[in-house]
C-alpha atoms as a PDB file:
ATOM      1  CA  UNK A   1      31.581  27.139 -13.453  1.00  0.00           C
ATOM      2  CA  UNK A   2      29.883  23.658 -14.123  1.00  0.00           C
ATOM      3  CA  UNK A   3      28.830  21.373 -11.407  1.00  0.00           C
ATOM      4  CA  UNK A   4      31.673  19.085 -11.411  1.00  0.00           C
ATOM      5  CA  UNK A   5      31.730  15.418 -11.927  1.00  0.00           C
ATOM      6  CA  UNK A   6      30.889  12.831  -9.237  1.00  0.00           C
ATOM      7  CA  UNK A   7      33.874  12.192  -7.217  1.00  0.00           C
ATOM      8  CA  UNK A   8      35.821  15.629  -8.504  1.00  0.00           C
ATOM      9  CA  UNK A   9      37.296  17.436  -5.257  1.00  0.00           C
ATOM     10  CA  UNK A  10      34.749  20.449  -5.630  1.00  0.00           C
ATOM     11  CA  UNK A  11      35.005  22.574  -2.218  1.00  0.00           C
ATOM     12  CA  UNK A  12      37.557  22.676   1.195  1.00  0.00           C
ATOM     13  CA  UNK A  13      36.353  24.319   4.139  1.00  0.00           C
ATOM     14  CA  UNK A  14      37.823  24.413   7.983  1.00  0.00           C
ATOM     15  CA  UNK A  15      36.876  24.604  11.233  1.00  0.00           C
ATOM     16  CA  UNK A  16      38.780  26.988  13.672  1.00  0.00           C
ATOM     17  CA  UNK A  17      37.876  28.270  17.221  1.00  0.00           C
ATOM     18  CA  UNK A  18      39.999  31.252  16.206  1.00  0.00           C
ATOM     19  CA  UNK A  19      38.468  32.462  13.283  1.00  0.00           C
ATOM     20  CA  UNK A  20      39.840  35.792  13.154  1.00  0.00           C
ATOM     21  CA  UNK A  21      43.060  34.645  13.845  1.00  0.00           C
ATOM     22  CA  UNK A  22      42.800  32.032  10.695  1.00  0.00           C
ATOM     23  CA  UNK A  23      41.566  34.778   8.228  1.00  0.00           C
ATOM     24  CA  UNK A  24      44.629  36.991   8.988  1.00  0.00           C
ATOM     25  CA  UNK A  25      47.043  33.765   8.856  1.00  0.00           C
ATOM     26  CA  UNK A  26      45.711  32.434   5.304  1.00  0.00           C
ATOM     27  CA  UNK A  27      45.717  36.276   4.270  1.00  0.00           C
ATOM     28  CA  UNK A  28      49.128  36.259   4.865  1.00  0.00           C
ATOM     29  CA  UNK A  29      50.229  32.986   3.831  1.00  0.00           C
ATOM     30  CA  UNK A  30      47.540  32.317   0.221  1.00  0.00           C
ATOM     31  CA  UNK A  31      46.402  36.349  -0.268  1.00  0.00           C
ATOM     32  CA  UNK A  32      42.952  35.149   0.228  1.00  0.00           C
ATOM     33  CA  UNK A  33      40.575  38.053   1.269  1.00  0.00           C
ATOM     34  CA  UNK A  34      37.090  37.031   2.977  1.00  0.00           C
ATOM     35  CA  UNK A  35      33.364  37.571   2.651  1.00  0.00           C
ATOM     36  CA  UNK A  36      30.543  38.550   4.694  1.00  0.00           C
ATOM     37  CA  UNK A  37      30.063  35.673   7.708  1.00  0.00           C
ATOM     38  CA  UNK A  38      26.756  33.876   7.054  1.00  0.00           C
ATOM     39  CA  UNK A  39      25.186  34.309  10.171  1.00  0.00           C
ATOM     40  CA  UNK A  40      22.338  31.900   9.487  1.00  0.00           C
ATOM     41  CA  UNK A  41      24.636  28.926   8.705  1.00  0.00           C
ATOM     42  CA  UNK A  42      26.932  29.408  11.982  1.00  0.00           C
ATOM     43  CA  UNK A  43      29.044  32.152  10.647  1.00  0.00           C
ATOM     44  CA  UNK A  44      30.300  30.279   8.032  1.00  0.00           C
ATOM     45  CA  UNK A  45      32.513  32.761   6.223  1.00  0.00           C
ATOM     46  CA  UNK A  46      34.134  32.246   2.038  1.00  0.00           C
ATOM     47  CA  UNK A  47      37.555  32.900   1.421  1.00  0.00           C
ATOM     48  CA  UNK A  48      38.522  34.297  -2.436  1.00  0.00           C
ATOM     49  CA  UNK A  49      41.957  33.851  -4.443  1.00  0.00           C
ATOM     50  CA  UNK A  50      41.422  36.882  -6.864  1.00  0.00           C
ATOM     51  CA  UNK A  51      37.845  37.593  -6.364  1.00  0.00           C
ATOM     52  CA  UNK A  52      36.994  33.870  -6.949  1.00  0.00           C
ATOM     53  CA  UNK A  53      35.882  31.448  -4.030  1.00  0.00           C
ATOM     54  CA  UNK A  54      38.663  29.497  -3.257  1.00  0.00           C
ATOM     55  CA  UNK A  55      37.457  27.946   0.635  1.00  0.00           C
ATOM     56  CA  UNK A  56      35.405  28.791   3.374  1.00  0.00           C
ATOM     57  CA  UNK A  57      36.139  28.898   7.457  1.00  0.00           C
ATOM     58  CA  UNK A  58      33.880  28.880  10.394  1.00  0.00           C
ATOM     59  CA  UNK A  59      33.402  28.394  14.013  1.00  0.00           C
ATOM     60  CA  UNK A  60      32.909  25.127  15.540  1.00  0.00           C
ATOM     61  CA  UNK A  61      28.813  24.132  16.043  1.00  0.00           C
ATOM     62  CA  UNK A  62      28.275  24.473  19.383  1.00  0.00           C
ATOM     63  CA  UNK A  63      28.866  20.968  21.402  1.00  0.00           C
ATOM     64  CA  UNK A  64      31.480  19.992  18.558  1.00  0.00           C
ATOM     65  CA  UNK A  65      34.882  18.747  18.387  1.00  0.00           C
ATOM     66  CA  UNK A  66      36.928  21.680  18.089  1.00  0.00           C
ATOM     67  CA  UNK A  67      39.652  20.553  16.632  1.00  0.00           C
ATOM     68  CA  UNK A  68      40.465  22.442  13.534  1.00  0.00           C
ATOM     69  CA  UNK A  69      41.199  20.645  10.566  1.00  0.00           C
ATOM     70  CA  UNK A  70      40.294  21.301   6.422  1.00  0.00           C
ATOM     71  CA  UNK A  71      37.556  19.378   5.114  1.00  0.00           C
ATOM     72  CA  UNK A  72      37.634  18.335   1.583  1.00  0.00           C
ATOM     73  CA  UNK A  73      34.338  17.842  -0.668  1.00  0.00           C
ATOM     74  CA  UNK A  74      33.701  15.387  -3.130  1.00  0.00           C
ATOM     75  CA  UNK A  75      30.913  16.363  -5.997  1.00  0.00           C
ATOM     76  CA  UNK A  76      27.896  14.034  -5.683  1.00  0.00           C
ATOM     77  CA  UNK A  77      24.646  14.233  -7.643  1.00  0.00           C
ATOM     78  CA  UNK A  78      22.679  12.680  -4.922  1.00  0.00           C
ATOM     79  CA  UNK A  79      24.035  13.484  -1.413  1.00  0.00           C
ATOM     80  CA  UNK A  80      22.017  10.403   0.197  1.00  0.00           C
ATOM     81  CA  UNK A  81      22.439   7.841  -2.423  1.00  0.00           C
ATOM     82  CA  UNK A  82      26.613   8.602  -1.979  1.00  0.00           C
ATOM     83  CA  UNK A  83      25.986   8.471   2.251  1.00  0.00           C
ATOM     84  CA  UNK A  84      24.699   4.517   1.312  1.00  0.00           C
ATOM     85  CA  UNK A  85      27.061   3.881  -0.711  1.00  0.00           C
ATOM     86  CA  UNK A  86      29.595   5.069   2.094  1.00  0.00           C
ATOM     87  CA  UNK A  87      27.870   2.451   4.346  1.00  0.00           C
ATOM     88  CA  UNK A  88      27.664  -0.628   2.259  1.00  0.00           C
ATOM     89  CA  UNK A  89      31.532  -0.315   1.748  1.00  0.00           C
ATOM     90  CA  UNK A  90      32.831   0.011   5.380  1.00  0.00           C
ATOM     91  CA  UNK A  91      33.171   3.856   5.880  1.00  0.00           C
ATOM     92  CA  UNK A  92      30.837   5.808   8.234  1.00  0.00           C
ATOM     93  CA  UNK A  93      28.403   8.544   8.002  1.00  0.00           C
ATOM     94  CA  UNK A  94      29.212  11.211  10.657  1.00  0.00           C
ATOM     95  CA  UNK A  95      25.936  13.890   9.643  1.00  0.00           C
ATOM     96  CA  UNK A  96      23.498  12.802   7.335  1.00  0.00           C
ATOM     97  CA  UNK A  97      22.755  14.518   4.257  1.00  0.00           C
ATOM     98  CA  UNK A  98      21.714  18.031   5.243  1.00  0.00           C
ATOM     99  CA  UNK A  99      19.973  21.151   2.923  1.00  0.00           C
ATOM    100  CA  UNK A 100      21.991  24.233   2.908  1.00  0.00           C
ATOM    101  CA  UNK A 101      19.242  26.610   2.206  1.00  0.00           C
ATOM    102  CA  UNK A 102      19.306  26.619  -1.375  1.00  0.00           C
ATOM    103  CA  UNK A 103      23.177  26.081  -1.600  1.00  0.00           C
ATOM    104  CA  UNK A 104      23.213  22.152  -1.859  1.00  0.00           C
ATOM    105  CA  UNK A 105      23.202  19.568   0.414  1.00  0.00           C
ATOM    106  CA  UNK A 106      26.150  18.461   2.488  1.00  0.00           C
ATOM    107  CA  UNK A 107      27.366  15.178   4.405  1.00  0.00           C
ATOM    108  CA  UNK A 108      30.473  14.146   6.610  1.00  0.00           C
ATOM    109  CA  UNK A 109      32.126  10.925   6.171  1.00  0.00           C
ATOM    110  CA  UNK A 110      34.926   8.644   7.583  1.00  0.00           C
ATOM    111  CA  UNK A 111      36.539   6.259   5.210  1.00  0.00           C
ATOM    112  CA  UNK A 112      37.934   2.692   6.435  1.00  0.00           C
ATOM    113  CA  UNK A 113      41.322   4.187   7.353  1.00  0.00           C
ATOM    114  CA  UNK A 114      39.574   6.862   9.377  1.00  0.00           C
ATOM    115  CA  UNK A 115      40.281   9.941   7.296  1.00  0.00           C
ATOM    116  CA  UNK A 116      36.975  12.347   6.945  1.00  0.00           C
ATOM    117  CA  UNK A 117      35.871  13.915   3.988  1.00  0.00           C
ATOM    118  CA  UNK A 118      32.375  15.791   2.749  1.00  0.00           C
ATOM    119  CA  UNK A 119      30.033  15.136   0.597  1.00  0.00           C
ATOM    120  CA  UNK A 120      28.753  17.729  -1.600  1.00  0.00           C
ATOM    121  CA  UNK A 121      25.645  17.930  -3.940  1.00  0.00           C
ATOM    122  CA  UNK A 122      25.558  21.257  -5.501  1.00  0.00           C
ATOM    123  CA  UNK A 123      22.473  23.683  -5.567  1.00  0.00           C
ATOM    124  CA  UNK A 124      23.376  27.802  -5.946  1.00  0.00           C
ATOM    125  CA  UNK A 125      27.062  26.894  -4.552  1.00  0.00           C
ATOM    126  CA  UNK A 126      28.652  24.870  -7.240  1.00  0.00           C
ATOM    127  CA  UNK A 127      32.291  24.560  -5.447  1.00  0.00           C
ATOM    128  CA  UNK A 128      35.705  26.006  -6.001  1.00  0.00           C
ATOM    129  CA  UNK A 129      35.581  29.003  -8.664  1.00  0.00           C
ATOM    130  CA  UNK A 130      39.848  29.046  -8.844  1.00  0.00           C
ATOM    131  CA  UNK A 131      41.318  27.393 -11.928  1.00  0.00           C
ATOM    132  CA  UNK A 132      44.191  25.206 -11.461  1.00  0.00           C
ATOM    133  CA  UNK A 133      47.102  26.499 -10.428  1.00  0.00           C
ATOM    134  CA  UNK A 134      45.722  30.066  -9.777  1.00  0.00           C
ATOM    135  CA  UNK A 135      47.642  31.058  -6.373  1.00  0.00           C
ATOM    136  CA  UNK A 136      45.592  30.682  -3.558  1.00  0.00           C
ATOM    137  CA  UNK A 137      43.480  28.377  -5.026  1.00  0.00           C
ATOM    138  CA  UNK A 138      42.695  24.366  -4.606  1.00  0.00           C
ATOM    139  CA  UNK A 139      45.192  22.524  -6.587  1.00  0.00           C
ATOM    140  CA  UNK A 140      45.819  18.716  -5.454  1.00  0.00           C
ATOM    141  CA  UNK A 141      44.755  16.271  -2.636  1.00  0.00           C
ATOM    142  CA  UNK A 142      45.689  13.077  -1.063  1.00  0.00           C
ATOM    143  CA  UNK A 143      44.480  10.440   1.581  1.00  0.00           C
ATOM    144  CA  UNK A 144      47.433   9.573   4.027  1.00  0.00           C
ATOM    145  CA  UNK A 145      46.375   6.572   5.455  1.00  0.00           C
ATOM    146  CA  UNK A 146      47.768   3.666   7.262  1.00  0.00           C
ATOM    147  CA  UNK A 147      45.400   0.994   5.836  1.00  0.00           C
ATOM    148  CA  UNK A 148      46.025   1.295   2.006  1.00  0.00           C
ATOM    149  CA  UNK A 149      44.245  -1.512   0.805  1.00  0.00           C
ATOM    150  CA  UNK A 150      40.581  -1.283   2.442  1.00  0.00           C
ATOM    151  CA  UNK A 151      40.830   2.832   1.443  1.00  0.00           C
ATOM    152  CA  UNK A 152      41.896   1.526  -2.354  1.00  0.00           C
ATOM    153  CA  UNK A 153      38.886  -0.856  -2.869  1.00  0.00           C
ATOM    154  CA  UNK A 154      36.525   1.647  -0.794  1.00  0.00           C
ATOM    155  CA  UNK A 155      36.917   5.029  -2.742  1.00  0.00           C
ATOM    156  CA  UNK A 156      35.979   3.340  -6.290  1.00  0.00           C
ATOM    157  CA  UNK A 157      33.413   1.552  -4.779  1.00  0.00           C
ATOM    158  CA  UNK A 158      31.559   5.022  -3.501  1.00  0.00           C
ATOM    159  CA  UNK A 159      33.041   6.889  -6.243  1.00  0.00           C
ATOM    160  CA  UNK A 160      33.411   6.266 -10.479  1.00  0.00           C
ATOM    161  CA  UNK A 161      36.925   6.513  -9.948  1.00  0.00           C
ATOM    162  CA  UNK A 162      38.959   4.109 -12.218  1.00  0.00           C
ATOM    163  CA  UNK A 163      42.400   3.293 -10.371  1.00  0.00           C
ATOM    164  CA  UNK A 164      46.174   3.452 -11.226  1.00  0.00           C
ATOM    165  CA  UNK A 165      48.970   3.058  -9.390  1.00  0.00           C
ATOM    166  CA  UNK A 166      52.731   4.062  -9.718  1.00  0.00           C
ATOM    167  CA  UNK A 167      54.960   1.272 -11.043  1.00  0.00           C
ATOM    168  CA  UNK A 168      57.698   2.565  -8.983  1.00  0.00           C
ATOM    169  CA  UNK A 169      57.362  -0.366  -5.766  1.00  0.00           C
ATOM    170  CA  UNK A 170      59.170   1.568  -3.398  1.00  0.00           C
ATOM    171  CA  UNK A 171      56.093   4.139  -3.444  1.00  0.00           C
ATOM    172  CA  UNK A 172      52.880   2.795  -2.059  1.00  0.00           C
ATOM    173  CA  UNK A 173      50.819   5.717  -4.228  1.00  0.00           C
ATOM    174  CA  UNK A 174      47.459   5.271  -5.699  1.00  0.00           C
ATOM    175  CA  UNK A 175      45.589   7.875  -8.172  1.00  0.00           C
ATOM    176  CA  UNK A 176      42.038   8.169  -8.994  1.00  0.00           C
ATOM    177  CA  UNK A 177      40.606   9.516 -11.688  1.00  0.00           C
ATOM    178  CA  UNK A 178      37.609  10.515 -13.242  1.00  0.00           C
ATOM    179  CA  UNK A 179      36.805  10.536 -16.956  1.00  0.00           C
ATOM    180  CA  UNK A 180      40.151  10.373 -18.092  1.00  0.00           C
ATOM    181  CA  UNK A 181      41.445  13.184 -15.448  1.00  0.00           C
ATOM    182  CA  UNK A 182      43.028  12.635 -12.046  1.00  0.00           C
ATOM    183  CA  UNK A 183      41.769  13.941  -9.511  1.00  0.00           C
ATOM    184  CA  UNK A 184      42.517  12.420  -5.698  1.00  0.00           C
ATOM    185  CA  UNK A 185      45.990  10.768  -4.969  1.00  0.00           C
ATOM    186  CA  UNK A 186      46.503   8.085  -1.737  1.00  0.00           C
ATOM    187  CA  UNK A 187      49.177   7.617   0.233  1.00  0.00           C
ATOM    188  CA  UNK A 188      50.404   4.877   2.460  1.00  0.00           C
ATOM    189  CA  UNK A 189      51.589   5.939   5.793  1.00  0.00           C
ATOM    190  CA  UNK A 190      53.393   4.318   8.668  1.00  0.00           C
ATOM    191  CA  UNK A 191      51.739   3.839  11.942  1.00  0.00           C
ATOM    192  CA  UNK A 192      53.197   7.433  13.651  1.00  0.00           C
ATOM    193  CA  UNK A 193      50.920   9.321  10.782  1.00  0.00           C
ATOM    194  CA  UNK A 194      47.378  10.288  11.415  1.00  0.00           C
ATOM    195  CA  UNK A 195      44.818   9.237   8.287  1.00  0.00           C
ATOM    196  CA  UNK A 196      43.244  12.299   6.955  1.00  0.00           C
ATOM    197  CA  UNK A 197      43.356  14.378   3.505  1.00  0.00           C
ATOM    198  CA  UNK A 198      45.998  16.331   2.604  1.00  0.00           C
ATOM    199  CA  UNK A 199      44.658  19.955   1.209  1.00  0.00           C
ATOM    200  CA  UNK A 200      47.127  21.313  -1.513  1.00  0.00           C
ATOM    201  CA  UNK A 201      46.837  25.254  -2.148  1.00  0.00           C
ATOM    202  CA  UNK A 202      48.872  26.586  -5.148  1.00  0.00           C
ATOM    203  CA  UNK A 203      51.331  29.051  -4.201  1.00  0.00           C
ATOM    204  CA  UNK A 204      53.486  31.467  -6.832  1.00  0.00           C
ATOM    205  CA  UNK A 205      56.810  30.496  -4.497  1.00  0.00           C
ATOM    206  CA  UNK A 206      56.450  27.452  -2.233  1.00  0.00           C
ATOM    207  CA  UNK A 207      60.019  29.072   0.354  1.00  0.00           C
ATOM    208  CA  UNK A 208      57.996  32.655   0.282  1.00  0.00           C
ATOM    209  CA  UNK A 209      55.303  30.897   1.475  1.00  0.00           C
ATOM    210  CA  UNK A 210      56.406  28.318   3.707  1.00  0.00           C
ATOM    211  CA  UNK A 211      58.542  31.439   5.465  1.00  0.00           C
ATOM    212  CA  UNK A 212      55.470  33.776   5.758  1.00  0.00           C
ATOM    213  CA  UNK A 213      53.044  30.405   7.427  1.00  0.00           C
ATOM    214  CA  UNK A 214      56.174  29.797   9.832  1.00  0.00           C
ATOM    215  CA  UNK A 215      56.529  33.751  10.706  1.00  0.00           C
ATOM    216  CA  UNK A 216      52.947  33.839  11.783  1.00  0.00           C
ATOM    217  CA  UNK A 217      53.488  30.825  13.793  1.00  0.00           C
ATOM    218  CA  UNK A 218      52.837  27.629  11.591  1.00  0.00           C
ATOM    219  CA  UNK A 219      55.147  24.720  11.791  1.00  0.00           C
ATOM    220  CA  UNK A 220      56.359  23.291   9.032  1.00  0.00           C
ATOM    221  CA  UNK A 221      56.302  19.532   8.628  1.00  0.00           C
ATOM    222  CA  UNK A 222      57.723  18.330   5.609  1.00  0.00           C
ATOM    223  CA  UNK A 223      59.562  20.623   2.678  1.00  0.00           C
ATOM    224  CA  UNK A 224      60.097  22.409   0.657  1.00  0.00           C
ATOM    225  CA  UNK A 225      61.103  19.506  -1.573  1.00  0.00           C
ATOM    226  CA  UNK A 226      61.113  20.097  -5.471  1.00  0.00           C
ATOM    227  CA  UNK A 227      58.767  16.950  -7.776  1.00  0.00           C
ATOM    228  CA  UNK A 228      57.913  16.504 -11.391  1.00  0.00           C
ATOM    229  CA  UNK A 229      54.317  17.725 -10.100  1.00  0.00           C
ATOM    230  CA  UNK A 230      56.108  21.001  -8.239  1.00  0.00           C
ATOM    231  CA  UNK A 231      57.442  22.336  -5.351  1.00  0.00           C
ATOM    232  CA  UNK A 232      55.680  21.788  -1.872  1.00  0.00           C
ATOM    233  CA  UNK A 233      55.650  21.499   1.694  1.00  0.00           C
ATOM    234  CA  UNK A 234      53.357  20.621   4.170  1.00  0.00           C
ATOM    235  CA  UNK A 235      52.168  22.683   6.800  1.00  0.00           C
ATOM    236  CA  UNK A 236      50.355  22.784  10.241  1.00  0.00           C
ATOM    237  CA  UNK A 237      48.556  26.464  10.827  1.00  0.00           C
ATOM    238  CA  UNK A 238      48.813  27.526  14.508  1.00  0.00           C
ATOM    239  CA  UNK A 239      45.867  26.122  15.665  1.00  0.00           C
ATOM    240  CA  UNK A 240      46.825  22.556  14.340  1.00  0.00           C
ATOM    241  CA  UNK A 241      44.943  22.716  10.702  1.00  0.00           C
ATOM    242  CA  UNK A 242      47.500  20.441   8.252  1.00  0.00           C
ATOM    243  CA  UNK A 243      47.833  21.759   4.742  1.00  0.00           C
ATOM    244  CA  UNK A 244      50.102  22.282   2.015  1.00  0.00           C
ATOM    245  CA  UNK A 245      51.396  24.364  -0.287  1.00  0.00           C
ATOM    246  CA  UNK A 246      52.677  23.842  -4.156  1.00  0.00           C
ATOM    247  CA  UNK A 247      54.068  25.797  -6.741  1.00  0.00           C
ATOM    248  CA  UNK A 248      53.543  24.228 -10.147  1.00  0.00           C
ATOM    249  CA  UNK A 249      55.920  26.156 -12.141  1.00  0.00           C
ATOM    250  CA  UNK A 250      58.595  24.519 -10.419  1.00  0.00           C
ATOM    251  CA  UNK A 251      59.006  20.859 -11.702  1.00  0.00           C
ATOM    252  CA  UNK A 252      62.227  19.038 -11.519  1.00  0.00           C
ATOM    253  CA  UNK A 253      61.895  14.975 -12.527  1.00  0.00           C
ATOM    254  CA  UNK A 254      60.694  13.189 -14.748  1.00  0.00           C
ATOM    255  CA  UNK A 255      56.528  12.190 -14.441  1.00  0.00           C
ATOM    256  CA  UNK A 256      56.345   9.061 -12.781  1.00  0.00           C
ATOM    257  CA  UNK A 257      55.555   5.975 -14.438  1.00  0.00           C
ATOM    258  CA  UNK A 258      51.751   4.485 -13.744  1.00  0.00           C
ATOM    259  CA  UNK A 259      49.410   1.267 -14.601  1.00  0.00           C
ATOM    260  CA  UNK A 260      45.998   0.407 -13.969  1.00  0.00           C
ATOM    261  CA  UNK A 261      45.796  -1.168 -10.729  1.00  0.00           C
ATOM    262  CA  UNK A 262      44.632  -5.132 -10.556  1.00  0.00           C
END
């Protein structure tokens, strides 16, 4: 597939201490299979949805945080030029732009509202190879956050994301989007909610699913609830990692209405 867009979601990865024990959950729960383990980038190991790279888990880096949580990476032609831009609008680099061998070239960032996301500037490793909707595959994500309006002016200004919002008042939702597509949705939160970004997976039956991730010892956190976008939930893994999981053949609703936000 093409390199995708600046600002396009274009790869997820997590962090676990029990990577074994992740591989046979998301088995389970998305079908994924897994790859080889890199052993020269910390055992960083590729899942696939249907022979087609879909994520990647790994081990925490020796004298990290190990708390595990998905990552998600936004497509950037020029890792370093993105990390500034990150700066100049009140976020914070946590690694500076680093080579991947001839992969690409990767960076960690916090955003005003303290959620973190990656940075990704494609070499050999272009990003997600799953098509929309494919199960197992990346399908949506969204920023919970608890400070709305510093995360809505920062994203545009690191990003060429043009901005709508849903004319609905009683939701606080904002959508990105990138030549003419969305792509990234944001979500105010109350003050009880962490800020991070929500990792959507699509699923072919969000209950199926949501019943296998709670067998295997997941908790389930919000859902199944049905939407005009499809059915979802949202999901903790048992060793803390929050996801979630959507079927889009299951719509009920009308599509909310949007305008282009002031």
């Amino acid at each position: 597939m093409a390199v995708q867009p600046e600002g396009t979601p274009c790869w997820a990865d997590a962090m676990f201490v029990d990577v074994e024990g992740a591989k046979s959950f998301y088995g389970d729960v998305l079908g994924w299979t897994f790859g080889e383990s890199a052993s020269e980038f910390g055992d960083y190991t590729q899942a696939f949805a249907d022979g087609r790279a879909a994520a990647a888990v790994v081990p925490p880096m020796p004298g990290a945080d190990d708390t595990s949580a998905w990552c998600l990476y936004f497509a950037s032609p020029d890792a370093a030029a993105t990390a500034v831009k990150v700066r100049d609008n009140g976020g914070e680099v946590l690694m500076e732009p680093m080579r991947i061998g001839d992969f690409g070239t990767m960076a960690l960032a916090r955003d005003p509202g303290g959620a973190v996301f990656g940075i990704w500037q494609a070499g050999r490793h272009e990003g997600f190879e799953t098509e929309m909707g494919v199960p197992g595959g990346y399908c949506w994500s969204e920023v919970f956050t608890r400070d709305p309006q510093r995360v809505d002016a920062f994203y545009p200004a690191v990003f060429p994301y043009t901005v709508r919002k849903f004319d609905d008042e009683s939701m606080d939702f904002t959508m990105f989007d990138v030549a003419g597509r969305t792509v990234l949705g944001r979500m105010a939160m109350g003050e009880e909610f962490p800020s991070y970004v929500n990792v959507y997976f699509a699923v072919p039956d969000c209950d199926a699913s949501v019943a296998k991730a709670t067998a295997r010892g997941g908790e389930l956190r919000y859902g199944p609830v049905d939407s005009p976008f499809g059915r979802f939930a949202a999901i903790s893994d048992p060793q803390g990692a929050a996801f979630a999981v959507i079927d889009l053949g299951t719509t009920v609703g009308r599509m909310p209405a949007t305008s282009p936000a002031d």
